[in-house]
Protein backbone atom coordinates (compact mmCIF):
# COMPACT_ATOMS: atom_id res chain seq x y z
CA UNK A 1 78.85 94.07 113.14
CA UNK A 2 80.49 97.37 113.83
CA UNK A 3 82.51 99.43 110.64
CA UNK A 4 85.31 99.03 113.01
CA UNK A 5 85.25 95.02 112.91
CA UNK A 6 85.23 94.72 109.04
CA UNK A 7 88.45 96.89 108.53
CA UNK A 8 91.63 95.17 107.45
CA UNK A 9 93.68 98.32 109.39
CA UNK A 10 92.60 99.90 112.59
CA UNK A 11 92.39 104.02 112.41
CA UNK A 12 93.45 105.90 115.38
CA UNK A 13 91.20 108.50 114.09
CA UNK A 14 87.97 108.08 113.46
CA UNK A 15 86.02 109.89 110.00
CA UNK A 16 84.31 112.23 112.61
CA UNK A 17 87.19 113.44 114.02
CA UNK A 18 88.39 114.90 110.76
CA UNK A 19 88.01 118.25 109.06
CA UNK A 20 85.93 118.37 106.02
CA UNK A 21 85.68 120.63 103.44
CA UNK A 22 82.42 122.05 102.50
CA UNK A 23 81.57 118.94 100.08
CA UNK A 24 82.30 116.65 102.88
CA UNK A 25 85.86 115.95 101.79
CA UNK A 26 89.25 115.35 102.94
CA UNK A 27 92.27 115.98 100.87
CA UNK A 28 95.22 113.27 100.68
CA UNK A 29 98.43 114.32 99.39
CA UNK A 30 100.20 110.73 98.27
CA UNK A 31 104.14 110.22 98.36
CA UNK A 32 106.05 107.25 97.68
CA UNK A 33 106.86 105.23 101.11
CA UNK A 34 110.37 104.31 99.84
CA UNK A 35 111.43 107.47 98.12
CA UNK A 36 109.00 110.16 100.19
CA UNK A 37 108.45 111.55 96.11
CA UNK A 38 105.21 113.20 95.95
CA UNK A 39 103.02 111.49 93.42
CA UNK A 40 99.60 113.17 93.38
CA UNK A 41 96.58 114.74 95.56
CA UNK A 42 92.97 113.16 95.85
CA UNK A 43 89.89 113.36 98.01
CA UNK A 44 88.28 110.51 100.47
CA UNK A 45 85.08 111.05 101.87
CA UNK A 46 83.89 108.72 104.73
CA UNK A 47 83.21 105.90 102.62
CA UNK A 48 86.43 106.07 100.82
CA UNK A 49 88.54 106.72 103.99
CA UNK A 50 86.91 103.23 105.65
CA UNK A 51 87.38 101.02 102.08
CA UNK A 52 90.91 102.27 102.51
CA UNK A 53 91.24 100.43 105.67
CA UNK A 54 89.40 97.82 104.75
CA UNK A 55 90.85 97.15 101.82
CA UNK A 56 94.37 98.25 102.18
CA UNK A 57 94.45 99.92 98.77
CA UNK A 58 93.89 103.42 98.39
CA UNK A 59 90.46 104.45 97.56
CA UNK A 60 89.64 108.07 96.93
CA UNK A 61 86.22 110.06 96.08
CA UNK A 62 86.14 111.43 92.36
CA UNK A 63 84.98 115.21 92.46
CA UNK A 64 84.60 115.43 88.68
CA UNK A 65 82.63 111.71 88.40
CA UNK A 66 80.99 112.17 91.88
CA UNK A 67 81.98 108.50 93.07
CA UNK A 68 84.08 106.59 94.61
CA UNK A 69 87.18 104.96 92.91
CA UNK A 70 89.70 102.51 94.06
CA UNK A 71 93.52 103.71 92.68
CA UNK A 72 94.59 101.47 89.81
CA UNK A 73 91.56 99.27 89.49
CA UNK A 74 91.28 99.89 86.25
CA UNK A 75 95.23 100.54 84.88
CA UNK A 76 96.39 97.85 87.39
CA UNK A 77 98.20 100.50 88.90
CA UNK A 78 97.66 100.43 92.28
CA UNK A 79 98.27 102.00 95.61
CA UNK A 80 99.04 99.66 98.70
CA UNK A 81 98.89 101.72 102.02
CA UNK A 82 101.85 101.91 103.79
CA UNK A 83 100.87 104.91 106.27
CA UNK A 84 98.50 107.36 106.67
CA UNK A 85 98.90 110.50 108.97
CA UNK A 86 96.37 113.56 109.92
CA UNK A 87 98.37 117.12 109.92
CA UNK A 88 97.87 119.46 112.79
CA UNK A 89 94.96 120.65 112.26
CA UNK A 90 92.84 117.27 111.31
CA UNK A 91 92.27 118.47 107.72
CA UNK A 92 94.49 116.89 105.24
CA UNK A 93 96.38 113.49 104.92
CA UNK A 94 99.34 111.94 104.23
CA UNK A 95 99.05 108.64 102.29
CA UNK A 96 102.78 106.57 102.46
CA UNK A 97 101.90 104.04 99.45
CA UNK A 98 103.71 101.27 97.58
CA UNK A 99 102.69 102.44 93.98
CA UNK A 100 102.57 99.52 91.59
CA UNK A 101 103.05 100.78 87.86
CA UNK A 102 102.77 104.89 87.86
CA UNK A 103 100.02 107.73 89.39
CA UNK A 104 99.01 109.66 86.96
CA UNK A 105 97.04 109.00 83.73
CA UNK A 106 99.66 110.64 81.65
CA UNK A 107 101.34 108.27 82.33
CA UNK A 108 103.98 109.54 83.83
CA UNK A 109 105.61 108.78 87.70
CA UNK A 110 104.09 111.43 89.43
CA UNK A 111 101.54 113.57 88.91
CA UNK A 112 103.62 117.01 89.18
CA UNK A 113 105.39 117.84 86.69
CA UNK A 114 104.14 121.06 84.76
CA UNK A 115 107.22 123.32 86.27
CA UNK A 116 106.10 126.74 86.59
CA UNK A 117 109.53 127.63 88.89
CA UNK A 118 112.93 125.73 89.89
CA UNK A 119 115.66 127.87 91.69
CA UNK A 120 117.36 124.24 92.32
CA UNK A 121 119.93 125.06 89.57
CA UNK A 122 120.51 128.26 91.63
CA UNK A 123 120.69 127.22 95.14
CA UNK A 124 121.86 123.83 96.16
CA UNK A 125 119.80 121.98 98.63
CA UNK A 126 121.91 121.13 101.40
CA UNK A 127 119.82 117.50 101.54
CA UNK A 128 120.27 116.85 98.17
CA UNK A 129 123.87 117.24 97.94
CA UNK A 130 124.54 114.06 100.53
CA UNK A 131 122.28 111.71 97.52
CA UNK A 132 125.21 113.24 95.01
């Protein structure tokens, strides 16, 4: 049986097609479906990338632990694939996930939120102001 007949979700793009990173790696920047908020970055290699489609939960490769993790396995906080895109160039990804529970270990809803700038209180996004 092919890779291709075990998957859950069918990818238009195939692992080989992608640009890796010099340890093999893709990174995933991963937003809320609903709300587009960014909630964190992570790296699939090939078997992560597949599991992801075969699973439909988000499964990344751990730089730091050298493996391969599945989001929320562990916290119950998981990530349920909504979309994924390729940018231009074939060398990062956009996950579109329903997050169960939060993203970060912190504990807190996304995983960016050390501020080191915010001219928001200067300038008024034009797209924000239709949400007030």
């Amino acid at each position: 049986m092919s890779i291709n007949e075990e998957l859950k979700m069918q990818p238009k793009l195939q692992w080989s097609e992608l640009k890796k990173d010099s340890n093999g790696l893709v990174p995933v920047v991963v937003m809320d479906y609903k709300t587009d908020k960014l909630l964190m970055l992570a790296y699939m290699n090939e078997e992560a990338y597949y599991n992801t489609f075969k699973t439909g939960l988000m499964t990344y490769y751990s730089r730091s632990r050298k493996e391969q993790w599945v989001k929320g396995l562990t916290s119950g906080h998981l990530q349920y694939v909504k979309s994924i895109y390729a940018d231009c160039d074939l060398d990062t990804l956009v996950a579109k996930v329903l997050q169960v529970g939060v993203p970060c270990h912190t504990g807190a809803d996304t995983c960016f939120f050390n501020e080191i700038v915010n001219l928001d209180s200067i300038e008024d996004n034009p797209a924000k102001m239709l949400k007030r």
